[in-house]
C-alpha atoms as a PDB file:
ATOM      1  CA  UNK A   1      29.662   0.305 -45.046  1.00  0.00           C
ATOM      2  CA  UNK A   2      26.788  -2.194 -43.437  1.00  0.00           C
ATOM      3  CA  UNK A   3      27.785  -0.832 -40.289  1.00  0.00           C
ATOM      4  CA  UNK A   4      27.521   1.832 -40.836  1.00  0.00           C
ATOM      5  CA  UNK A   5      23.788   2.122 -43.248  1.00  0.00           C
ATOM      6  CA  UNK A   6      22.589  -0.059 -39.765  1.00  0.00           C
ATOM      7  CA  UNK A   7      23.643   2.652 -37.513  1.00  0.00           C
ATOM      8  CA  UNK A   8      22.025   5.072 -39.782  1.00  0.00           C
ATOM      9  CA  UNK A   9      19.093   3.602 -39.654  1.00  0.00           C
ATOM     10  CA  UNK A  10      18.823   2.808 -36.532  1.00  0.00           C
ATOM     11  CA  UNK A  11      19.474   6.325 -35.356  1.00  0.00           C
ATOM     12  CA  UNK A  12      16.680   7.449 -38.053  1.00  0.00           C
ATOM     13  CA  UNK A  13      14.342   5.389 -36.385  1.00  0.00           C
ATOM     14  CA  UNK A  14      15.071   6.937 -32.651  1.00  0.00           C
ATOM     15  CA  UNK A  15      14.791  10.763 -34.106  1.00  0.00           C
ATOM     16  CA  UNK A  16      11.198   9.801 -35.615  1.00  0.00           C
ATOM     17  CA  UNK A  17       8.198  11.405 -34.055  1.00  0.00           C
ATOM     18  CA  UNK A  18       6.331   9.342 -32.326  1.00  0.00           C
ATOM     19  CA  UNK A  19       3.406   8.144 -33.542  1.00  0.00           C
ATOM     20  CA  UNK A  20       0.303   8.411 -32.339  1.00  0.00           C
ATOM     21  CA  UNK A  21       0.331   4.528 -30.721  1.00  0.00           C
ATOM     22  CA  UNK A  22       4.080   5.484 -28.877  1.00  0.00           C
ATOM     23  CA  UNK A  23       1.969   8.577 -27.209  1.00  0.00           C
ATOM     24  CA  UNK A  24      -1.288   6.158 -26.307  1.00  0.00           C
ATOM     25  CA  UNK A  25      -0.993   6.078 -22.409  1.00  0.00           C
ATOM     26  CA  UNK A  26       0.085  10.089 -22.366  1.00  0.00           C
ATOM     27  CA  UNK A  27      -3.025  10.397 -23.693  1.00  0.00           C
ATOM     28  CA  UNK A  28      -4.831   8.593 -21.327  1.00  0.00           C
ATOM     29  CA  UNK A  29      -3.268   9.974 -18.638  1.00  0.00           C
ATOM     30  CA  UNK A  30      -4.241  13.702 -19.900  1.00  0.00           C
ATOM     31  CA  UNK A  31      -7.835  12.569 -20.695  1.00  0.00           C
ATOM     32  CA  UNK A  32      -8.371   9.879 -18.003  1.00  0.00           C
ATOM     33  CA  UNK A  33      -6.050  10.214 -14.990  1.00  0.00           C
ATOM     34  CA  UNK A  34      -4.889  14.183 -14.935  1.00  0.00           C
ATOM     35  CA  UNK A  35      -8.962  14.360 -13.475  1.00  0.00           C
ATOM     36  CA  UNK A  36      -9.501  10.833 -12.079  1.00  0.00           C
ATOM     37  CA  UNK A  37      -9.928  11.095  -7.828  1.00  0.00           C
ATOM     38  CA  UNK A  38      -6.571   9.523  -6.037  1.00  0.00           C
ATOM     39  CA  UNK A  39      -7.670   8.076  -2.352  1.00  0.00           C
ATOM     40  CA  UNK A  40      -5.002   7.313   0.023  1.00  0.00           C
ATOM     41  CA  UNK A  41      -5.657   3.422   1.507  1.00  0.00           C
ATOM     42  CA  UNK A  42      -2.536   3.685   3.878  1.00  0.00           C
ATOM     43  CA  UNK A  43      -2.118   4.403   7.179  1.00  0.00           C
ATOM     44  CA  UNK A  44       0.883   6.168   7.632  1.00  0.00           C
ATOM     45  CA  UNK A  45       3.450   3.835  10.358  1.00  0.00           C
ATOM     46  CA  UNK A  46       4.699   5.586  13.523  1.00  0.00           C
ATOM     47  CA  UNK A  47       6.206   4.404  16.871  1.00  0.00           C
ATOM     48  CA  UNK A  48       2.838   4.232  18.852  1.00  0.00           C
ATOM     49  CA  UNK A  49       0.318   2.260  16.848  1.00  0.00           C
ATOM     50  CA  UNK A  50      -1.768  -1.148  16.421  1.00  0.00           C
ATOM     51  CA  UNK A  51       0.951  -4.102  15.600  1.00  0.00           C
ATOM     52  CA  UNK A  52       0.494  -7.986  16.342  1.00  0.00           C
ATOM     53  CA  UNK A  53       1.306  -8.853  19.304  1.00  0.00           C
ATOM     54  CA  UNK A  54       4.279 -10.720  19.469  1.00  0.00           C
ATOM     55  CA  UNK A  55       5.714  -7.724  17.956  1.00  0.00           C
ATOM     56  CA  UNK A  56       6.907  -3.915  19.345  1.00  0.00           C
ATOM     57  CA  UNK A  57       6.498  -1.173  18.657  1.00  0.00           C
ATOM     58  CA  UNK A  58       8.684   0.948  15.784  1.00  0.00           C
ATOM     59  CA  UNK A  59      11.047   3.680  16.890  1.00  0.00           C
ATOM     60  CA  UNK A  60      11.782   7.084  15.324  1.00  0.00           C
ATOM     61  CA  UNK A  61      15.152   9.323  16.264  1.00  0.00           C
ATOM     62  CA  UNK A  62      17.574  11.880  14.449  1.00  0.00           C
ATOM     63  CA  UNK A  63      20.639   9.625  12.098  1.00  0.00           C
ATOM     64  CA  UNK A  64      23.774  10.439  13.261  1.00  0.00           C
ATOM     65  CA  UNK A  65      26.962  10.825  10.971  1.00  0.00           C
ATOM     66  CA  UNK A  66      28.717   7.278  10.978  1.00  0.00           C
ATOM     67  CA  UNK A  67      32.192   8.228  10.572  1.00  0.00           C
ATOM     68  CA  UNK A  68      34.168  11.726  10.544  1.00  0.00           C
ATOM     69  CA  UNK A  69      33.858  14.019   7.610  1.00  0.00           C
ATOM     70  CA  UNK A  70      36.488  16.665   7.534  1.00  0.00           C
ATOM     71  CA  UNK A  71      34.915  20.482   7.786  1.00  0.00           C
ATOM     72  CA  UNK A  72      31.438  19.009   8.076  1.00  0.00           C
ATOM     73  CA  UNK A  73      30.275  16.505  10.674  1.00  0.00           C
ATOM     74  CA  UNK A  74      32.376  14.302  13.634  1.00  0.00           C
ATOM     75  CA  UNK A  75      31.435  10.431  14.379  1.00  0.00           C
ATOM     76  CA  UNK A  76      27.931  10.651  16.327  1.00  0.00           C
ATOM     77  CA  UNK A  77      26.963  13.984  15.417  1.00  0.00           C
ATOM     78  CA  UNK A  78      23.137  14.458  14.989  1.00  0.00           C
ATOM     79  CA  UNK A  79      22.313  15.939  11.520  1.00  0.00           C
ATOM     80  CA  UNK A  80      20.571  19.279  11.958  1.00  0.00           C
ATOM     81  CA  UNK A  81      19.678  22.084   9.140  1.00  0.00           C
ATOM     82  CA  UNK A  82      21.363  24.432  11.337  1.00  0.00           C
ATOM     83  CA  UNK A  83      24.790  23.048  11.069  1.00  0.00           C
ATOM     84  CA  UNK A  84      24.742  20.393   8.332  1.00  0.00           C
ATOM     85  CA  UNK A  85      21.873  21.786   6.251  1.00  0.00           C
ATOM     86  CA  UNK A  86      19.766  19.023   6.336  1.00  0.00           C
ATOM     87  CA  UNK A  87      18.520  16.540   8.722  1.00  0.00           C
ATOM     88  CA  UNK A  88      17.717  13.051   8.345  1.00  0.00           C
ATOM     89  CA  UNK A  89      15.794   9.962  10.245  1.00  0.00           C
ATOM     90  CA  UNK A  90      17.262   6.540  11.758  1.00  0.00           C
ATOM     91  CA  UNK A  91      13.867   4.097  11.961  1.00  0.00           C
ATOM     92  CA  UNK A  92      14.237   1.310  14.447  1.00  0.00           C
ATOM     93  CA  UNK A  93      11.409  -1.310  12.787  1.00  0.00           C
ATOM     94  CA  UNK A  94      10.727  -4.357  14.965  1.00  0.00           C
ATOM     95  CA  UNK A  95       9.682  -6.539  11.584  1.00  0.00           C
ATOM     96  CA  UNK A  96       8.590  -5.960   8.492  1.00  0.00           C
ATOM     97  CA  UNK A  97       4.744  -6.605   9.387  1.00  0.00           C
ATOM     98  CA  UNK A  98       3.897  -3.686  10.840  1.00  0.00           C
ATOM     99  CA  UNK A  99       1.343  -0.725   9.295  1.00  0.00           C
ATOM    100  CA  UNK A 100      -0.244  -1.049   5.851  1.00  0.00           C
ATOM    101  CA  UNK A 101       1.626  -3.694   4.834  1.00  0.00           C
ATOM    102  CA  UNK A 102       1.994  -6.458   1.651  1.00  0.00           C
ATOM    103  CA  UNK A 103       2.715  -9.572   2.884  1.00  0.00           C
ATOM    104  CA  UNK A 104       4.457 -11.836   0.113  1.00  0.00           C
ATOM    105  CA  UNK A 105       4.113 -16.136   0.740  1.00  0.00           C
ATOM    106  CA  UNK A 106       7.649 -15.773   1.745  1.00  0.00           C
ATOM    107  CA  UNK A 107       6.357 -14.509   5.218  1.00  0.00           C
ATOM    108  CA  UNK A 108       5.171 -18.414   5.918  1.00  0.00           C
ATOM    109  CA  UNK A 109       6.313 -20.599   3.357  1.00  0.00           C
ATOM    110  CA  UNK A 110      10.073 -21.617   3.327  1.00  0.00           C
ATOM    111  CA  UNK A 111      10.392 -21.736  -0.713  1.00  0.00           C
ATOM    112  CA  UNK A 112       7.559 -18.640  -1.436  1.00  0.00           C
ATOM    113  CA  UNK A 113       8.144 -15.354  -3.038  1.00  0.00           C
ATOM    114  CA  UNK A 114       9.796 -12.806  -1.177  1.00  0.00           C
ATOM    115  CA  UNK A 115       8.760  -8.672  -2.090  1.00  0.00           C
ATOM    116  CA  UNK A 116      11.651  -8.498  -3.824  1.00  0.00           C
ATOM    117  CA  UNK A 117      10.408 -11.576  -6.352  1.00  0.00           C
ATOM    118  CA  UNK A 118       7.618  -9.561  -6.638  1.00  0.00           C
ATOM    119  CA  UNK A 119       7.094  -8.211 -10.586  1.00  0.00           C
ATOM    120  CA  UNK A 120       6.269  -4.878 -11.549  1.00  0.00           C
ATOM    121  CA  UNK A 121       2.915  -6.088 -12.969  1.00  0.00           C
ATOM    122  CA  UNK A 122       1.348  -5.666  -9.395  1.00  0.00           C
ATOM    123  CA  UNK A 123       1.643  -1.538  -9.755  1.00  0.00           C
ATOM    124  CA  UNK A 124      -2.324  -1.075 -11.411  1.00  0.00           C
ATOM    125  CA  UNK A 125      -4.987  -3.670 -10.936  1.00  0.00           C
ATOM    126  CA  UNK A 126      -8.771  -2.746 -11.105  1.00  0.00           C
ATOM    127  CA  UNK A 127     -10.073  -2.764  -7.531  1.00  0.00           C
ATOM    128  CA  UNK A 128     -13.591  -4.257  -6.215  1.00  0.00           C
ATOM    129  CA  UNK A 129     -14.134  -3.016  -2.851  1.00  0.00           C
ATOM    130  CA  UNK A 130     -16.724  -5.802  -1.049  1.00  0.00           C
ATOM    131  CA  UNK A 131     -18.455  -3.767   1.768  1.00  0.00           C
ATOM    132  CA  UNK A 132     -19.322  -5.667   5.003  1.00  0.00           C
ATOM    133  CA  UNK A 133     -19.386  -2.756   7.252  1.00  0.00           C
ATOM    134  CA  UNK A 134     -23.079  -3.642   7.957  1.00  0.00           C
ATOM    135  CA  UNK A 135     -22.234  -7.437   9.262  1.00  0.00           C
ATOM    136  CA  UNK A 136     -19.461  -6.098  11.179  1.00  0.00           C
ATOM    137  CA  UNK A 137     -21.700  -3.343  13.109  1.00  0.00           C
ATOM    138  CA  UNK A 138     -24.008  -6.342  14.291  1.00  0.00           C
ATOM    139  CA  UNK A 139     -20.751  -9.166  14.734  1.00  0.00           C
ATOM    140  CA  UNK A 140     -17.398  -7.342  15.433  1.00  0.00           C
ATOM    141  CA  UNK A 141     -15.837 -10.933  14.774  1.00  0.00           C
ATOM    142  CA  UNK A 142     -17.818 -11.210  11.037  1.00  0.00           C
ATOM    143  CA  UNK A 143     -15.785 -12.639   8.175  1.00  0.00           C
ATOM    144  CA  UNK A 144     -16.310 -12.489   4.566  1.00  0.00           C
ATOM    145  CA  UNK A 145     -18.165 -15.361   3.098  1.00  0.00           C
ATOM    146  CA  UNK A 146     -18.805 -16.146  -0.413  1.00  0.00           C
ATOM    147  CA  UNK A 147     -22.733 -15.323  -0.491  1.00  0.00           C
ATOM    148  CA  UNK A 148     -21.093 -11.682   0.052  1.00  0.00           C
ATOM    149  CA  UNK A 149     -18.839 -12.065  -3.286  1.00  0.00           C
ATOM    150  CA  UNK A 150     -21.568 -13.198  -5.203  1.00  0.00           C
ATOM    151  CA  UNK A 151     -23.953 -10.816  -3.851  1.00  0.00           C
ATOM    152  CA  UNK A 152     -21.322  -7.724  -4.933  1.00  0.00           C
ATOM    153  CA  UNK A 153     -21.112  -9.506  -8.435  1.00  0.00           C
ATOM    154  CA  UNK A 154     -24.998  -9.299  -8.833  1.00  0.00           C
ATOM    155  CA  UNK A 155     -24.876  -5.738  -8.162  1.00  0.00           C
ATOM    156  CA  UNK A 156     -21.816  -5.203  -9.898  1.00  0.00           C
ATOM    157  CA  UNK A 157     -21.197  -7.981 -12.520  1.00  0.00           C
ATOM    158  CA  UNK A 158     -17.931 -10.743 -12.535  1.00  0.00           C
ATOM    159  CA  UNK A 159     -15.260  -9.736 -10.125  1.00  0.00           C
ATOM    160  CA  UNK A 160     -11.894  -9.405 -13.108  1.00  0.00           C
ATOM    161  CA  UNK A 161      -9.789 -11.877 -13.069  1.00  0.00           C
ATOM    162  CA  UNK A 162      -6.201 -10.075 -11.612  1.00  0.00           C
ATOM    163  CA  UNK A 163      -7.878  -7.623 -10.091  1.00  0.00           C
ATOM    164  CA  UNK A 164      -7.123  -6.389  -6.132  1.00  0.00           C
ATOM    165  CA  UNK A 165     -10.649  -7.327  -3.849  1.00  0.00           C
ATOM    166  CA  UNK A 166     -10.833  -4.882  -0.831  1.00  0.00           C
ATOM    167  CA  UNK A 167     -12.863  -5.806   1.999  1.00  0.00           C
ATOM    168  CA  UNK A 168     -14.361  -3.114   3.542  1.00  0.00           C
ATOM    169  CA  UNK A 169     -15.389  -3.352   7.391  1.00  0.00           C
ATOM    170  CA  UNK A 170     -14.508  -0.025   8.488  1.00  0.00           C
ATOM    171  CA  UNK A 171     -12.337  -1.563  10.950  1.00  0.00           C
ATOM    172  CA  UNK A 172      -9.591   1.314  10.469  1.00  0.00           C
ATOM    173  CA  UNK A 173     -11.533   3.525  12.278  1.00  0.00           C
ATOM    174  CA  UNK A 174     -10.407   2.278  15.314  1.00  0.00           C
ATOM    175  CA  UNK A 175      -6.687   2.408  14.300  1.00  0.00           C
ATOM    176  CA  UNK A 176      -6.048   5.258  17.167  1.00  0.00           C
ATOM    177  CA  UNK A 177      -7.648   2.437  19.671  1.00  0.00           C
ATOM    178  CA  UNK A 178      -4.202   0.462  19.784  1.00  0.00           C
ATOM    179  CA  UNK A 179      -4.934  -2.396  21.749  1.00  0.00           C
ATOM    180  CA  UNK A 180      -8.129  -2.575  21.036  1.00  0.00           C
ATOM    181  CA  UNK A 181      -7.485  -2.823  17.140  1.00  0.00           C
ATOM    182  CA  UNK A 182      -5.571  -6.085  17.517  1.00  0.00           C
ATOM    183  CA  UNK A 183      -7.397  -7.921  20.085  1.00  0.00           C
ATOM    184  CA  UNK A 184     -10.614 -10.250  18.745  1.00  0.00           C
ATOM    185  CA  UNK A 185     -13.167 -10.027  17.870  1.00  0.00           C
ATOM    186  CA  UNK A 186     -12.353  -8.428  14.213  1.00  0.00           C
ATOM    187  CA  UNK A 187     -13.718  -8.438  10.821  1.00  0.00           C
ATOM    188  CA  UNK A 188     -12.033 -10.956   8.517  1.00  0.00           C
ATOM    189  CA  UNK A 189     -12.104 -13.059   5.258  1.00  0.00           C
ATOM    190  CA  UNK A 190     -13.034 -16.594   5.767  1.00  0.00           C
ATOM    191  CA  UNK A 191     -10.946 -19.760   4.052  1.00  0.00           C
ATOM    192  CA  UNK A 192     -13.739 -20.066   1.813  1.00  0.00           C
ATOM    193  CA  UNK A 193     -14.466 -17.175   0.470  1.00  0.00           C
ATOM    194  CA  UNK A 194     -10.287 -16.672  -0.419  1.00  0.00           C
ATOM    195  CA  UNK A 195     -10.853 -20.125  -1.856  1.00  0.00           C
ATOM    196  CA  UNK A 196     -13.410 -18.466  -4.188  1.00  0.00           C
ATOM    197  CA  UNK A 197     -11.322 -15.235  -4.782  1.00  0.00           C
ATOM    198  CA  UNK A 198      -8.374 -17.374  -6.073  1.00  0.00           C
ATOM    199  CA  UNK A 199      -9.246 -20.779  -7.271  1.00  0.00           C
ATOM    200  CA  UNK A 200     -12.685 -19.575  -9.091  1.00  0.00           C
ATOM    201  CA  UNK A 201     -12.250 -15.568 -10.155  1.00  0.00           C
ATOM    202  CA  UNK A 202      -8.303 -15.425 -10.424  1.00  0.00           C
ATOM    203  CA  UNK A 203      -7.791 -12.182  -8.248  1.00  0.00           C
ATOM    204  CA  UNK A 204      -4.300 -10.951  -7.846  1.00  0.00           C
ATOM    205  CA  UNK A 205      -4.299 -10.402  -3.559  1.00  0.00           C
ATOM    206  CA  UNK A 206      -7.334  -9.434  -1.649  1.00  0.00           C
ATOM    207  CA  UNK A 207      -7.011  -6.876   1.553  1.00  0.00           C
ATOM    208  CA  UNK A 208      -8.787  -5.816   4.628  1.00  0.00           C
ATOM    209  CA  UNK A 209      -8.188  -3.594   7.286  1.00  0.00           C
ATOM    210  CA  UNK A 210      -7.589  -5.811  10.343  1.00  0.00           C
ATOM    211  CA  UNK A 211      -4.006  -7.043  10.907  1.00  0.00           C
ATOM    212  CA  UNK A 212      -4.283 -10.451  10.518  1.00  0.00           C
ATOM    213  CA  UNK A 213      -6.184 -12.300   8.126  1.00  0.00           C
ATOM    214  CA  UNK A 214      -9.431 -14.184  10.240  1.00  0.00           C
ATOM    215  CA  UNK A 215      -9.379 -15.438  13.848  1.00  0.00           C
ATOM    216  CA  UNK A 216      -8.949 -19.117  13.328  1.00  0.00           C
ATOM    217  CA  UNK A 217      -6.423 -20.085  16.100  1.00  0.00           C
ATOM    218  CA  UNK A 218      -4.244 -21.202  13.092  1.00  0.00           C
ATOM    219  CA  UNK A 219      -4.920 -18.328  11.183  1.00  0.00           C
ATOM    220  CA  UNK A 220      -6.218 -21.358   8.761  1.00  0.00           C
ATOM    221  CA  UNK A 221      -6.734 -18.284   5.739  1.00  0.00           C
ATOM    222  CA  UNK A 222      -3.786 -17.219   5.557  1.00  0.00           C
ATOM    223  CA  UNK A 223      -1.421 -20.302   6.293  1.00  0.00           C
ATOM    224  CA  UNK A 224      -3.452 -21.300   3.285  1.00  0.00           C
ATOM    225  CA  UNK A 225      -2.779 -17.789   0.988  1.00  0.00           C
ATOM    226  CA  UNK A 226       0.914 -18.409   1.897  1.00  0.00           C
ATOM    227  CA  UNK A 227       1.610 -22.008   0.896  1.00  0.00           C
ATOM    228  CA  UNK A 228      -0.452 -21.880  -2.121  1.00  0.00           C
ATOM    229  CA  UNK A 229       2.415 -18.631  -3.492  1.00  0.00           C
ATOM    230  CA  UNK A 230      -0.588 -15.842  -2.899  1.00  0.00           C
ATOM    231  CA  UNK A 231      -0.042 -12.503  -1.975  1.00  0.00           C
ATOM    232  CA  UNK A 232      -2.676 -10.185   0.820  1.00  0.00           C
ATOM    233  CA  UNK A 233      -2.788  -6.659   1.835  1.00  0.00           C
ATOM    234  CA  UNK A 234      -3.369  -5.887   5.687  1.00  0.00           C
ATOM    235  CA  UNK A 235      -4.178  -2.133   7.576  1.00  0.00           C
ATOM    236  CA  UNK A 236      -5.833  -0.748   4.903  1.00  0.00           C
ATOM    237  CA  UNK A 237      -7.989   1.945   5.497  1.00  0.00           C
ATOM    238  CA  UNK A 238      -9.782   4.496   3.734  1.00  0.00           C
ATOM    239  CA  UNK A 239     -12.168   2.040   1.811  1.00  0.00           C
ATOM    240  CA  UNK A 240     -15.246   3.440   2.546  1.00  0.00           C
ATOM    241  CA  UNK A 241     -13.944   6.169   0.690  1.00  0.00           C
ATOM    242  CA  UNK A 242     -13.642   4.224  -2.645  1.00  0.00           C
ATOM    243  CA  UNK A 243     -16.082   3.108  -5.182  1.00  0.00           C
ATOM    244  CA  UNK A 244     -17.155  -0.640  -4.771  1.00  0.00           C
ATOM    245  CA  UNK A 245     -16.557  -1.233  -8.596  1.00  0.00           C
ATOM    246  CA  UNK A 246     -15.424   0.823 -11.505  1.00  0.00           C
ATOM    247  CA  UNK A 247     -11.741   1.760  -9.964  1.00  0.00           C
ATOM    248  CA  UNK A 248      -8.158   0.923  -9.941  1.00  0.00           C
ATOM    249  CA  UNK A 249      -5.251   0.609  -7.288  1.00  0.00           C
ATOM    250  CA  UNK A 250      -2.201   1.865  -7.392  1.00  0.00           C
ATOM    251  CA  UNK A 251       0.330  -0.485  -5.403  1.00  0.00           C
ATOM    252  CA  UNK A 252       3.587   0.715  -4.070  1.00  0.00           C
ATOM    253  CA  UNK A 253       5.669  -1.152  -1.800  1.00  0.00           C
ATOM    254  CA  UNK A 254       9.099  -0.879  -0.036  1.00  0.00           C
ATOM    255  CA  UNK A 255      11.869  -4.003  -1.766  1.00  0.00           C
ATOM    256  CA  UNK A 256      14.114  -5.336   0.606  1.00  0.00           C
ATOM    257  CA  UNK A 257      16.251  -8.076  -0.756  1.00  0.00           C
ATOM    258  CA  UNK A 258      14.281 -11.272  -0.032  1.00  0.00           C
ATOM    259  CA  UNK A 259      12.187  -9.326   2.233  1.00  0.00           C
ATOM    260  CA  UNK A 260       9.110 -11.351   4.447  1.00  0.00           C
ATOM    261  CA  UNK A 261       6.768  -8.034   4.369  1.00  0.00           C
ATOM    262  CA  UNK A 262       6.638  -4.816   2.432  1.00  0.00           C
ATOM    263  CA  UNK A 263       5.518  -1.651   3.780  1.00  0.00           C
ATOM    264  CA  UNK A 264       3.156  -0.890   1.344  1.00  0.00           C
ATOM    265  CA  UNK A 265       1.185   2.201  -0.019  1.00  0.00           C
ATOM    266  CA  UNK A 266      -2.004   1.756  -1.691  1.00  0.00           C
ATOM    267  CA  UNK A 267      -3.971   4.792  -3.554  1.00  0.00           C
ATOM    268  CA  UNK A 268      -7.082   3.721  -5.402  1.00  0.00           C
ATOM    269  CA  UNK A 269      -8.227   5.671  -8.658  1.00  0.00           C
ATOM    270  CA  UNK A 270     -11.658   6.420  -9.077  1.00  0.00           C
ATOM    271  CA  UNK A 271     -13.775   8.336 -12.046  1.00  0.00           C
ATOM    272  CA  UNK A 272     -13.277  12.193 -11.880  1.00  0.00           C
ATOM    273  CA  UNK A 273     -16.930  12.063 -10.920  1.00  0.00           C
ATOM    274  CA  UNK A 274     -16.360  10.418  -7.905  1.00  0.00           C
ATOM    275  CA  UNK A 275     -17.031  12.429  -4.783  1.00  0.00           C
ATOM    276  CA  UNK A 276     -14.160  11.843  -2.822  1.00  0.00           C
ATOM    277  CA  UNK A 277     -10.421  12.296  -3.206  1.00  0.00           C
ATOM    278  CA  UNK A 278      -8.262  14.990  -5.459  1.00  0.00           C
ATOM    279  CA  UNK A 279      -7.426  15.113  -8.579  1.00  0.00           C
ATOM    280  CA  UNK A 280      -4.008  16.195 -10.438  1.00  0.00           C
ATOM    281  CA  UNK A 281      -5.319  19.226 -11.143  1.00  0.00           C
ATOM    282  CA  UNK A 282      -6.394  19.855  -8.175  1.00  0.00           C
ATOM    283  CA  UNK A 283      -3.246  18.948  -5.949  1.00  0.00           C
ATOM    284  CA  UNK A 284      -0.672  18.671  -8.311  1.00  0.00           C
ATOM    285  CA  UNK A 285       2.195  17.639  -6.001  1.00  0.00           C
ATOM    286  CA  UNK A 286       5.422  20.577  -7.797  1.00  0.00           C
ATOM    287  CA  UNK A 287       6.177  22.137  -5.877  1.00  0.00           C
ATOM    288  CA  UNK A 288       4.882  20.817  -2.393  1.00  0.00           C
ATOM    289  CA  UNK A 289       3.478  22.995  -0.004  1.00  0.00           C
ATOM    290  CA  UNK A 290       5.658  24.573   3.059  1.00  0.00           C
ATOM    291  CA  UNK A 291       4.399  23.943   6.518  1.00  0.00           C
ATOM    292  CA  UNK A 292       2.452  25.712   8.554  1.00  0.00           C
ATOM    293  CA  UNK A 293       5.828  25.933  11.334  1.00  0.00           C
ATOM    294  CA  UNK A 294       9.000  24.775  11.303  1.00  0.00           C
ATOM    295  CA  UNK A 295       9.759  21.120  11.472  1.00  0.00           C
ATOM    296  CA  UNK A 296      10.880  20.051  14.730  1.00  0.00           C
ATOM    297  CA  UNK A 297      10.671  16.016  16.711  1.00  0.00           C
ATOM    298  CA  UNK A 298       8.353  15.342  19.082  1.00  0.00           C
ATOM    299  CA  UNK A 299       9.095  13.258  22.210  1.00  0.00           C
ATOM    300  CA  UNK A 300       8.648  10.076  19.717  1.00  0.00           C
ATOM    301  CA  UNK A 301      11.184  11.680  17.158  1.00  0.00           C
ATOM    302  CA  UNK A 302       8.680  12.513  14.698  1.00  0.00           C
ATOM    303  CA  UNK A 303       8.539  15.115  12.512  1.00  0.00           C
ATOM    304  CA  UNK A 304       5.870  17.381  13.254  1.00  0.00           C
ATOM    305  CA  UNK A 305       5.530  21.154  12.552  1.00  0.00           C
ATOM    306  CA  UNK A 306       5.748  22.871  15.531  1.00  0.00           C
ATOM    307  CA  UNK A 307       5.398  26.693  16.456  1.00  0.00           C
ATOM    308  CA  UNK A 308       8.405  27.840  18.095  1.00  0.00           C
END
C-alpha cells in the first residue's frame, strides 16, 4: 500500500502544471532571445584555407558504402540521390586544429583536459569583445596588453568573471589570403594581458582571430594557457560585427573522445536593437530554405549549388 500511495504521488506531481518558475527560461527566450540578433563568429572549414604550418590542408570527397547491402548499394559504391537517395561526405582532416577551433589544455599539456572533459557549462557566457583593430592597422604584429583591458573596462565597467573576452583585430578579413594569414606579423594577446584575463578577472577562455596565440618563438601565451588547465578560441571572425559589451556567446563544439582540438562554432547574442545579425523571427531556421540549383561537388568535393 506505501508503494503504491508513493507512486501515486509521485505521478501526481509529474501531471501538475507547471508553475510559473518551471516555465522561467521559456519565457525569456519568448521575451529576450525570440528578437535578440544571432552573429555567426565561425569561419566555415574547407580543403583550401589558412592552417599552421606544419599542418595540410583538409580534404572533402563523396563516402562510399563500406560493405555490400543487398538491393541497395555494393562495397565502394559512391552514395548519390539518384540511386541511393541520399548522398553523404567522407572528410579527410589533417588534425584537429584547423578552422575556428577550441583548443582544450590537452592540446599541450600531457595530464590537461581534453574537449571531451569539457562541461556543458561552457554553452552561454557573456562576451566582451576588446577592439584593437586600430593598433593592428598601424603594427600588423600588435598584441593585446593590459592598458587595453582596463581601458575597455573604463568604458564599459568590470570585465564578468566567466565570461568569453574576444579580441577583435579584424584579422579575419584576410582569411581568403591563405598564406598570408599565417605568416607574421599578426595581431595577438600578450602573456600579460592573459595573465590579467585569468589570474585577476576569472574569464572562462579568451579568443582572437589569428591562428596561433602571439608570436613569441615559444608561443610563451599559450604554452602558459595550456599548463595552467585554460581553455582559448582561435579563427574567429565576425567580431567587428558584435557589441563590445552587453552580449552573450553561444559555444558549440565538435566531442571527440579525449580529443586535442574541437572544431568549434561560436554565435554571439546581442540586444534586438543591435544593428547587425537576425533574429528568430526573422530567420527562423523550419523549414530551411531550398537552393538556388541543385547540389552538386566542385573539383574540391564540396557541396556547392550549381546550375546544370
Amino acid at each position: 500500500m506505501k508503494r503504491l500511495i508513493g507512486l501515486t504521488l509521485a505521478m501526481g506531481f509529474l501531471a501538475r502544471p507547471a508553475a510559473a518558475d518551471d516555465l522561467a527560461l521559456w519565457s525569456l527566450y519568448d521575451q529576450t532571445f525570440r528578437s535578440a540578433k544571432y552573429i555567426d563568429l565561425t569561419h566555415a572549414f574547407a580543403p583550401v584555407q589558412p592552417v599552421w604550418p606544419g599542418f595540410s590542408g583538409a580534404r572533402f570527397k563523396p563516402a562510399r558504402a563500406g560493405r555490400t547491402l543487398e538491393g541497395f548499394a555494393k562495397e565502394g559504391d559512391v552514395f548519390t540521390y539518384e540511386t541511393h537517395g541520399f548522398v553523404a561526405t567522407a572528410y579527410d582532416l589533417p588534425t584537429d586544429q584547423y578552422g575556428t577551433q577550441l583548443d582544450p589544455p590537452a592540446h599541450w599539456n600531457p595530464r590537461g583536459a581534453t574537449i571531451s572533459d569539457l562541461p556543458a557549462t561552457y554553452t552561454l557566457r557573456p562576451l566582451a569583445v576588446i577592439d584593437i583593430s586600430p593598433q593592428v592597422a598601424r603594427d600588423e604584429g600588435y598584441h593585446l596588453q593590459v592598458a587595453d583591458v582596463t581601458a575597455w573596462e573604463q568604458k564599459h565597467g568590470r570585465i564578468p568573471a566567466g565570461a568569453v573576452v574576444m579580441v577583435r583585430s579584424d584579422w579575419s578579413k584576410r582569411w581568403a589570403e591563405a598564406e598570408r594569414f599565417r605568416q607574421k606579423p599578426f595581431p595577438g594577446v600578450s602573456l600579460a594581458a592573459l595573465q590579467f584575463l585569468h589570474l585577476e578577472r576569472k574569464i572562462l577562455f579568451h579568443g582572437h582571430e589569428p591562428l596561433d596565440t602571439d608570436t613569441t618563438p615559444n608561443l610563451e601565451g599559450e604554452a602558459w594557457l595550456m599548463h595552467n588547465n585554460f581553455a582559448q578560441a582561435e579563427g574567429v571572425t565576425n567580431l567587428d560585427q558584435v557589441p563590445e559589451a552587453g552580449a552573450l556567446i553561444a559555444i558549440g563544439f565538435a566531442k571527440p573522445l579525449g580529443g586535442t582540438g574541437g572544431y568549434a562554432r561560436y554565435v554571439a547574442i546581442a540586444p534586438a536593437s543591435w544593428p547587425h545579425g537576425v533574429s528568430v523571427d526573422a530567420v527562423p531556421g523550419a523549414p530551411l530554405p531550398l537552393q538556388p540549383a541543385p547540389l552538386r561537388r566542385d573539383a574540391d568535393g564540396v557541396m556547392r549549388p550549381t546550375a546544370p
